[in-house]
N, C-alpha and C. Protein backbone atom coordinates (compact mmCIF):
# COMPACT_ATOMS: atom_id res chain seq x y z
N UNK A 1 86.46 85.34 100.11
CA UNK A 1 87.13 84.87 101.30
C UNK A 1 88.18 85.91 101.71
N UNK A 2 88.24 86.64 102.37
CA UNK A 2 88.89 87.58 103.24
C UNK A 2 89.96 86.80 104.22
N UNK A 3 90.82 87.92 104.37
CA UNK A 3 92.32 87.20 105.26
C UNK A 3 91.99 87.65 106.52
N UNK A 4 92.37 86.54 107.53
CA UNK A 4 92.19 86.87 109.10
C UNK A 4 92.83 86.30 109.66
N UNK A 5 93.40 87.13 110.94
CA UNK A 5 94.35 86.46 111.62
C UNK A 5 94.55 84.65 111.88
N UNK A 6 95.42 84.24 111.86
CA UNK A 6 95.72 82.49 111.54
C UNK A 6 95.76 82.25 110.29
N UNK A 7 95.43 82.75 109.20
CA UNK A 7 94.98 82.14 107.79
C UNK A 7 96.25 81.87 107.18
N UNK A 8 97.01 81.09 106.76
CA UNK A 8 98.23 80.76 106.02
C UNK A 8 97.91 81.59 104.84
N UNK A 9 99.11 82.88 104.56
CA UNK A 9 99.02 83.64 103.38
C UNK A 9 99.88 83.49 101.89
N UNK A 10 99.93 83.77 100.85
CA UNK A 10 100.65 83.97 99.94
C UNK A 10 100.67 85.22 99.51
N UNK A 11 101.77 85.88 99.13
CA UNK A 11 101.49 87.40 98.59
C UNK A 11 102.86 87.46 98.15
N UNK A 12 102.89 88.28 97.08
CA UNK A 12 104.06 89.22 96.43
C UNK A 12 104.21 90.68 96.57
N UNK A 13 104.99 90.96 96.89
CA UNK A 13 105.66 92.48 97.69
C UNK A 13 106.44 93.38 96.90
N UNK A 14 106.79 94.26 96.54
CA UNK A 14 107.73 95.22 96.17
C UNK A 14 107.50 95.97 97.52
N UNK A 15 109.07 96.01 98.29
CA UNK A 15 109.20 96.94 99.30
C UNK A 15 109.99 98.53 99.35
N UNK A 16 109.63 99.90 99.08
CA UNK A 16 110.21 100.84 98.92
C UNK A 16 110.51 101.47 100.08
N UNK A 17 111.48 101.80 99.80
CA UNK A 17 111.50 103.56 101.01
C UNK A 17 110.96 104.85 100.29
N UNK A 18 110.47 106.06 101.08
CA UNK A 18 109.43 106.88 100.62
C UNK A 18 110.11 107.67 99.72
N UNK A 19 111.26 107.47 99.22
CA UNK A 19 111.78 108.27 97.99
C UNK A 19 111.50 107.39 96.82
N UNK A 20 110.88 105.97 96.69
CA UNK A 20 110.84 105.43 95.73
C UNK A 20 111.80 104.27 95.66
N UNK A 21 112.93 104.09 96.51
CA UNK A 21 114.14 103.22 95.98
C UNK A 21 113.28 101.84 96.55
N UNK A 22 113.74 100.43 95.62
CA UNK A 22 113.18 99.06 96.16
C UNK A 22 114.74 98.82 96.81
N UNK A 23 113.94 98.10 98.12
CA UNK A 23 115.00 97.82 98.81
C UNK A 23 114.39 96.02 99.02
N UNK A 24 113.41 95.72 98.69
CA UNK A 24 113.02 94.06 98.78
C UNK A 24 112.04 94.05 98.10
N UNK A 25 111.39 92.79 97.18
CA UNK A 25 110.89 91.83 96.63
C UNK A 25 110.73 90.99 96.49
N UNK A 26 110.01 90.14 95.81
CA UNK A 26 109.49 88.96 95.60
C UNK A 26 109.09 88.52 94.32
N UNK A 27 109.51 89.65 93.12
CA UNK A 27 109.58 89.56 92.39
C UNK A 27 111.17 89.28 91.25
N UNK A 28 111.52 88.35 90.80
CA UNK A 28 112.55 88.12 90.17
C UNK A 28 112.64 89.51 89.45
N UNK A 29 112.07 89.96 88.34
CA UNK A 29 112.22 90.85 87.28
C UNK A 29 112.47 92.40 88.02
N UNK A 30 111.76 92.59 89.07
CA UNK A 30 112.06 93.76 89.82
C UNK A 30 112.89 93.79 90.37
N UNK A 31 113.78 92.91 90.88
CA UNK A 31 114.75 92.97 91.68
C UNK A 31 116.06 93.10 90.67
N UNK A 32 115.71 92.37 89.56
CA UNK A 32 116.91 92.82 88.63
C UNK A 32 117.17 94.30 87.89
N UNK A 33 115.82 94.69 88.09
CA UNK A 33 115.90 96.17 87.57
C UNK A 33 115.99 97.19 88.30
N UNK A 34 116.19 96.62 89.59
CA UNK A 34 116.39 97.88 90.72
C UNK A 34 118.03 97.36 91.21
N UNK A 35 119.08 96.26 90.43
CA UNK A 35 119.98 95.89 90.75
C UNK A 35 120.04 95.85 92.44
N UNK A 36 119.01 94.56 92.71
CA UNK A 36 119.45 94.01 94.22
C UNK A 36 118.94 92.64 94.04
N UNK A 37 119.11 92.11 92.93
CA UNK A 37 118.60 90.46 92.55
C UNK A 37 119.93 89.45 93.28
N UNK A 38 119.83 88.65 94.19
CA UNK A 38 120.52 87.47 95.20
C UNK A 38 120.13 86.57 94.39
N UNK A 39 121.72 85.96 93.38
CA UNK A 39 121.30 84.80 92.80
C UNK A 39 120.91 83.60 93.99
N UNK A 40 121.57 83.51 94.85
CA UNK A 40 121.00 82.58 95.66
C UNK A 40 119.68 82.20 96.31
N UNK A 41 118.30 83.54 96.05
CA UNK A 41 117.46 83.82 96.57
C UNK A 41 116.74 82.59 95.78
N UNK A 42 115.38 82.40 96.21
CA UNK A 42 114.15 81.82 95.37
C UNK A 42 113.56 82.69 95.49
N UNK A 43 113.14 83.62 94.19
CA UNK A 43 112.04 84.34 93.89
C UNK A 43 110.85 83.93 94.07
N UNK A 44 109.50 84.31 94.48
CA UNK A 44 108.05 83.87 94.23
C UNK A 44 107.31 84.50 95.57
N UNK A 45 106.14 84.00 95.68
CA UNK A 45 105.38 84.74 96.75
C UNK A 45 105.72 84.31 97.84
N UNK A 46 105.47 85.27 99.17
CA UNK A 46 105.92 85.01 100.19
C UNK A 46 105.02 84.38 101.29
N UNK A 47 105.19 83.58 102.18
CA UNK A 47 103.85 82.44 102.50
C UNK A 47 104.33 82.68 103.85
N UNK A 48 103.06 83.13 104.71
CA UNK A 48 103.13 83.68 106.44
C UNK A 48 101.96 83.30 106.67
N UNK A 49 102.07 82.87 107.81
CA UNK A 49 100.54 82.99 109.28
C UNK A 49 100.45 84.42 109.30
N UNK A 50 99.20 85.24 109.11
CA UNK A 50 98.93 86.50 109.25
C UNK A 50 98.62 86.81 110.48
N UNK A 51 99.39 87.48 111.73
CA UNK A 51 98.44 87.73 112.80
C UNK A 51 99.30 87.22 114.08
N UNK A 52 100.29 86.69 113.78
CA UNK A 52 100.66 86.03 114.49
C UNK A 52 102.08 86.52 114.85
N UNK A 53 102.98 87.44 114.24
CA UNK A 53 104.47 88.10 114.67
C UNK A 53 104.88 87.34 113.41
N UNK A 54 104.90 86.74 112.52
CA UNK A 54 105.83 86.53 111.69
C UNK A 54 106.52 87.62 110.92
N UNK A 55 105.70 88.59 110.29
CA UNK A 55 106.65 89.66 109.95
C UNK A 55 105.85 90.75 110.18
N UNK A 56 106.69 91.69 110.07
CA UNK A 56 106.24 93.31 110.49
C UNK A 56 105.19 93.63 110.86
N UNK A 57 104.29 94.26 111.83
CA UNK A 57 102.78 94.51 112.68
C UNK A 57 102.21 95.15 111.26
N UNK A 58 103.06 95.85 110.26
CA UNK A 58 102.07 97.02 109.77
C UNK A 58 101.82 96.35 108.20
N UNK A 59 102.35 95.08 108.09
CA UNK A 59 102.29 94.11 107.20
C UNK A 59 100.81 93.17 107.45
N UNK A 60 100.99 92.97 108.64
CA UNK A 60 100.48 92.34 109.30
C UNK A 60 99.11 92.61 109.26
N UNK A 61 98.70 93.70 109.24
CA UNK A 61 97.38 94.75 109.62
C UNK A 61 97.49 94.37 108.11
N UNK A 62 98.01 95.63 107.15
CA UNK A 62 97.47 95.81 105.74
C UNK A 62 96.76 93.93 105.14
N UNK A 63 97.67 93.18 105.61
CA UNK A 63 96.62 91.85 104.80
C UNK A 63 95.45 91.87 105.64
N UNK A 64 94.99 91.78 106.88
CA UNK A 64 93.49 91.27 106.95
C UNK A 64 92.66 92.29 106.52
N UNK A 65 91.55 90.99 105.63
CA UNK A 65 90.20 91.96 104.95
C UNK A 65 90.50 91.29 103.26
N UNK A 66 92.06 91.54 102.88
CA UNK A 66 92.40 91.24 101.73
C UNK A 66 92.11 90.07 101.06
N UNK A 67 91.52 89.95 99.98
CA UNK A 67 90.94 88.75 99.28
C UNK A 67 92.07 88.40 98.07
N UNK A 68 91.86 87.05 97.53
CA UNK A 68 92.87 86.58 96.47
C UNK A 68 92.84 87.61 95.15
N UNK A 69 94.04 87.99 94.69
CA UNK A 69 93.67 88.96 93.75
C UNK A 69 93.72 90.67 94.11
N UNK A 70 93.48 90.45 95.38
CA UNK A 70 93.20 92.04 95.79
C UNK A 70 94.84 92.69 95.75
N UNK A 71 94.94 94.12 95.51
CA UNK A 71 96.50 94.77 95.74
C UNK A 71 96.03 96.30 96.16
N UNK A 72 97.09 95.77 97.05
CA UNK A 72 96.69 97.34 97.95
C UNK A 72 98.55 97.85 98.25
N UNK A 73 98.69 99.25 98.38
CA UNK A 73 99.60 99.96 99.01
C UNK A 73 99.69 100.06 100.04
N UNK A 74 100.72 99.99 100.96
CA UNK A 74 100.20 99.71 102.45
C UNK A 74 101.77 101.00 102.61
N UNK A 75 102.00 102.03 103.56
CA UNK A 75 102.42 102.93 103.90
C UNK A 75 102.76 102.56 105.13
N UNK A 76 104.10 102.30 105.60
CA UNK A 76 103.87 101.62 107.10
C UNK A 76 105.23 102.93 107.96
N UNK A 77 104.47 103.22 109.29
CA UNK A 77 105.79 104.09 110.03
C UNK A 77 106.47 103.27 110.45
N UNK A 78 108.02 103.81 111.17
CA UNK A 78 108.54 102.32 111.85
C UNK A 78 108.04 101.64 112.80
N UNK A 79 107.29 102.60 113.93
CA UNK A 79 106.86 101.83 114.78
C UNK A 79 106.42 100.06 114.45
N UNK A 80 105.72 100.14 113.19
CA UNK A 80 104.94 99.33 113.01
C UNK A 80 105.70 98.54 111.75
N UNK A 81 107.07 98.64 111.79
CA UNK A 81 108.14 97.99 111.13
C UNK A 81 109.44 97.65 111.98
N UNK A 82 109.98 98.05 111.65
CA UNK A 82 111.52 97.53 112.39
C UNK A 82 111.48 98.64 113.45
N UNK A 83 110.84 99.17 114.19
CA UNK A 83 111.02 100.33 115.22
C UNK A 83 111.92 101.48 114.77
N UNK A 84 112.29 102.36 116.34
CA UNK A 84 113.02 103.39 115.61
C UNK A 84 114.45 102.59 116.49
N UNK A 85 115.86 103.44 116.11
CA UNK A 85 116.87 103.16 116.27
C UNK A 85 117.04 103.12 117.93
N UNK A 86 117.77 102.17 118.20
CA UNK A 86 118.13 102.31 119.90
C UNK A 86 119.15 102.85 119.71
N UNK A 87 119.84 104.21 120.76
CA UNK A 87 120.80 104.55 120.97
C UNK A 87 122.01 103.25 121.79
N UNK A 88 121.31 102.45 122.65
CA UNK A 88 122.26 101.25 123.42
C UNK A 88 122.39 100.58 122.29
N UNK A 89 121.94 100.16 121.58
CA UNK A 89 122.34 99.11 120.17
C UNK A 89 123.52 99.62 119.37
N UNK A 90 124.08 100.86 119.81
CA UNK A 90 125.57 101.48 119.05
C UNK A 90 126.56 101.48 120.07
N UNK A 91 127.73 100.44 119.68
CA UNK A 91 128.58 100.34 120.94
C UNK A 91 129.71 100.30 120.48
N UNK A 92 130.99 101.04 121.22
CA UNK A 92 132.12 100.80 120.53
C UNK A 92 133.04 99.63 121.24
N UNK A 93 133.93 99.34 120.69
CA UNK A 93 134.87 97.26 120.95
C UNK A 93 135.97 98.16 120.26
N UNK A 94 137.38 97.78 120.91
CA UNK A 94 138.68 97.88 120.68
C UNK A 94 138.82 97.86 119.20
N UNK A 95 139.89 98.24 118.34
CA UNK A 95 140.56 97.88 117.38
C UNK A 95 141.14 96.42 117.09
N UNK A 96 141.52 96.33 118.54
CA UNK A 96 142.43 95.26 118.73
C UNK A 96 141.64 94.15 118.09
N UNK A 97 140.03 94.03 118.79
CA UNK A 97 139.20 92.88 118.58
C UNK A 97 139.25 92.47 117.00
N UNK A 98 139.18 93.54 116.03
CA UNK A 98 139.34 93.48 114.49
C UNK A 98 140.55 92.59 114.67
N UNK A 99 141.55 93.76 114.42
CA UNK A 99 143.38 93.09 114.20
C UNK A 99 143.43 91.55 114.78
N UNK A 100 143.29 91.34 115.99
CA UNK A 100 143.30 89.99 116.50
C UNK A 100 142.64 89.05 115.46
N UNK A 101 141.49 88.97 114.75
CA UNK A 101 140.50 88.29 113.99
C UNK A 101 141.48 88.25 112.88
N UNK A 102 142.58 89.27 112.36
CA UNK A 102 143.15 89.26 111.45
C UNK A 102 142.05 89.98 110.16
N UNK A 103 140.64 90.81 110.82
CA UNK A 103 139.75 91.91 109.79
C UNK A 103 140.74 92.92 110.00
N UNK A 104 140.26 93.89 108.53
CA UNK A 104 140.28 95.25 108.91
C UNK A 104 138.97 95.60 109.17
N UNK A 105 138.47 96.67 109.97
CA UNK A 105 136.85 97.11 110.39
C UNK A 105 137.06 98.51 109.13
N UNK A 106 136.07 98.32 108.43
CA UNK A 106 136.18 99.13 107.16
C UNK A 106 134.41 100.25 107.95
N UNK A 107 134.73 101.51 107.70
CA UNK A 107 133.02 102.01 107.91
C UNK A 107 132.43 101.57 106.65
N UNK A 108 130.83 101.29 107.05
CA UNK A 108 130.01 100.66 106.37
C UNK A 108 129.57 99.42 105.79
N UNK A 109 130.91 98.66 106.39
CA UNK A 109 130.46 97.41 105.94
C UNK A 109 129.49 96.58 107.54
N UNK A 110 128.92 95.69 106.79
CA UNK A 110 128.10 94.81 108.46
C UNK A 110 129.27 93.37 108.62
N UNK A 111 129.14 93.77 109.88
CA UNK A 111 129.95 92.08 110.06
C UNK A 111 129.09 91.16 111.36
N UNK A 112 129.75 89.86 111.39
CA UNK A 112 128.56 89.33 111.80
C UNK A 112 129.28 88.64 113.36
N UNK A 113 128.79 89.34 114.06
CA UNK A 113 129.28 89.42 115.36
C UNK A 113 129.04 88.21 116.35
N UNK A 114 129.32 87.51 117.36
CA UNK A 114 128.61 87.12 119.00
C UNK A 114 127.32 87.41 119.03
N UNK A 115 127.12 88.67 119.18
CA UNK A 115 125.89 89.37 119.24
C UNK A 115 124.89 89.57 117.94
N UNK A 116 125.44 89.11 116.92
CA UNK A 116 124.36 89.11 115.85
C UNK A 116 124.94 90.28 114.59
N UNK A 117 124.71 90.43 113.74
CA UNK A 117 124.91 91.22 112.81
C UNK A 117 125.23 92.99 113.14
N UNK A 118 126.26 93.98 112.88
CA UNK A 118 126.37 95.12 113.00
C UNK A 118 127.06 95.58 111.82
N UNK A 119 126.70 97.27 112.07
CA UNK A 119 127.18 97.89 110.93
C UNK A 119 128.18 98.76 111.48
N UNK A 120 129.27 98.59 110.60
CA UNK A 120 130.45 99.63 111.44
C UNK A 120 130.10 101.15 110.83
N UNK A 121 129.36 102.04 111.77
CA UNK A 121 129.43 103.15 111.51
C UNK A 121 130.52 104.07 111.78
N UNK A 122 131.62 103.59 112.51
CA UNK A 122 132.87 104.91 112.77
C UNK A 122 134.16 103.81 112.60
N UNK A 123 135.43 103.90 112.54
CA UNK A 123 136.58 103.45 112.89
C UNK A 123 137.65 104.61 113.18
N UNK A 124 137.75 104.35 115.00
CA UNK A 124 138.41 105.47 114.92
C UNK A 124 140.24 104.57 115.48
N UNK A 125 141.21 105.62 115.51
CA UNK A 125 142.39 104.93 116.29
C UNK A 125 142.51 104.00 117.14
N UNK A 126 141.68 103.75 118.34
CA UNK A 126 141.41 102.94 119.05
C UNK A 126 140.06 101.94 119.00
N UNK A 127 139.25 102.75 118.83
CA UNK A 127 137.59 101.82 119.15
C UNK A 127 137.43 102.07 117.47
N UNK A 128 136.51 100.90 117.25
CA UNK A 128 135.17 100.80 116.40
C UNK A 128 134.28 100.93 116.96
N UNK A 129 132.72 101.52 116.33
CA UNK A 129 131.48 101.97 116.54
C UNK A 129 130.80 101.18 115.68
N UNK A 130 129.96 100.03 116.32
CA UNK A 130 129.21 99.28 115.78
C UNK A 130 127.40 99.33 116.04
N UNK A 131 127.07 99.15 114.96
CA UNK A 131 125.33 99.77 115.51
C UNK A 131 124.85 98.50 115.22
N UNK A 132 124.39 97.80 116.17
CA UNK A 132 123.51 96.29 116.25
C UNK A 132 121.84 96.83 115.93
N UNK A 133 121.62 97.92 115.42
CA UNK A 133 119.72 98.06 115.05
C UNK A 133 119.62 97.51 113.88
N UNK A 134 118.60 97.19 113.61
CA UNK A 134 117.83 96.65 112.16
C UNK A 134 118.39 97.94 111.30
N UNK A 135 118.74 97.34 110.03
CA UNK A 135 119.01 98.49 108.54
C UNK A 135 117.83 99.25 108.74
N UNK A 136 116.53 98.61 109.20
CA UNK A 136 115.67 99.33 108.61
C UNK A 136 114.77 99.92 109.64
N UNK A 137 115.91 99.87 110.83
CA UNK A 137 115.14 101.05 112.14
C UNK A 137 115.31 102.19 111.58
N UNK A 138 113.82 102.72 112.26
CA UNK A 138 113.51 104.43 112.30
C UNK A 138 113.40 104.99 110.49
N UNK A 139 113.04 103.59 109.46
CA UNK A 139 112.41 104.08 108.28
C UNK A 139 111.01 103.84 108.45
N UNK A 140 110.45 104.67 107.30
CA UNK A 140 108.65 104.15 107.00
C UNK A 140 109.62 103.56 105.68
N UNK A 141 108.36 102.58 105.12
CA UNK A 141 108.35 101.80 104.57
C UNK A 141 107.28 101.44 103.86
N UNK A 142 106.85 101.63 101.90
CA UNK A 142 105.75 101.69 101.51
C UNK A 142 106.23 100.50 100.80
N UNK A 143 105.18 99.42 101.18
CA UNK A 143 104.92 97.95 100.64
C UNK A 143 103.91 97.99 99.42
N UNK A 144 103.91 97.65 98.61
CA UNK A 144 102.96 97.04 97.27
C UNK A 144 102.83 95.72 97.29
N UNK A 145 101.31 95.36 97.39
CA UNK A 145 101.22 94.17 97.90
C UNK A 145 100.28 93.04 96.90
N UNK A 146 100.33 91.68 96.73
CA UNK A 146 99.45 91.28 95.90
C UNK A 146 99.14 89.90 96.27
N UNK A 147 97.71 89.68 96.88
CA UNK A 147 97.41 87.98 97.63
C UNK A 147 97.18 87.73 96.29
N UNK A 148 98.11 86.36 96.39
CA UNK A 148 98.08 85.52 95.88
C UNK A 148 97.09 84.13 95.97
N UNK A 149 97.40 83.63 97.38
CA UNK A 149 96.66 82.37 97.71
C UNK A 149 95.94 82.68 99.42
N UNK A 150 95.28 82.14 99.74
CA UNK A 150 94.84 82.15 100.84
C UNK A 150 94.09 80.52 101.74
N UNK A 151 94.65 80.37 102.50
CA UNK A 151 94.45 78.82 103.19
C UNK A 151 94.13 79.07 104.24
N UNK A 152 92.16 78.91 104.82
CA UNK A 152 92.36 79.12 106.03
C UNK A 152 92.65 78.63 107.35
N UNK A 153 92.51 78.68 108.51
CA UNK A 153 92.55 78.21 109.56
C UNK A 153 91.74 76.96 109.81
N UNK A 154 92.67 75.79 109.67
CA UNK A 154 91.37 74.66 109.93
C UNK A 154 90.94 74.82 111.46
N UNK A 155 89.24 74.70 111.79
CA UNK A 155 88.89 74.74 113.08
C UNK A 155 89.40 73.66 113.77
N UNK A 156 90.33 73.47 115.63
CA UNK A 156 90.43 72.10 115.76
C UNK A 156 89.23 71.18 115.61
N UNK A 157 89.47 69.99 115.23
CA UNK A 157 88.99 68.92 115.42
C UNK A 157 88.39 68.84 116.71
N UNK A 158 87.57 67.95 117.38
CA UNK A 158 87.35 67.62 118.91
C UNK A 158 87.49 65.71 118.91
């Protein structure tokens, strides 16, 4: 039984960047040995509609065809992950806006904005420089992948 678009999936992931570092999993034991284990997380396989935008296009592609059991490497560019970086998604906001909140804007930390999550890439005298792109615009991204379960598409009824 092969995976095709609609099919409710299960799979376990180790996600790298192309130097090797894990930056996500689905594995408890890996995540503790690459020190990025979220006690708050639930470890186990990850369960998506294939085909449909739930996660990444190039995720998306590597499962159909894939059978229970099967593990494949999947090599993905950004396009076909978090895109590449928007230059408009980096904007600078007063100092003041921090101080007022009673933050300091530290570089590098993300804070979680109106507009959704940013990373302070500059703090200068007056402005902060905040970049609203995905962490993981403008990386490739090599996934290790392993179906677990596969449920397919019931045909409607009439």
């Amino acid at each position: 039984m092969k995976i095709e678009a609609g099919d409710f999936v299960k799979f376990h992931y180790v996600g790298r960047f192309e130097n090797g570092e894990v930056f996500d999993t689905s594995y408890e034991d890996i995540a503790k040995e690459n020190e990025i284990y979220v006690e708050e997380r639930e470890y186990g396989p990850l369960g998506v509609h294939v085909g449909v935008g739930e996660i990444i296009p190039g995720l998306d592609e590597a499962l159909i065809g894939m059978k229970v059991g099967d593990k494949k490497r999947a090599t993905i560019p950004p396009e076909k992950a978090y895109g590449m970086p928007n230059p408009e998604l980096v904007i600078e906001v007063p100092v003041s806006e921090f101080t007022q909140a009673g933050l300091e804007p530290v570089e590098g930390l993300y804070v979680m904005t109106d507009s959704g999550i940013a990373k302070i890439v500059n703090v200068g005298k007056e402005t902060v420089k905040l970049d609203f792109n995905h962490p993981l615009a403008g990386k490739t991204l090599v996934f290790d992948i392993e179906v677990v379960e596969i449920e397919k598409e019931e045909a409607p009824s009439h």
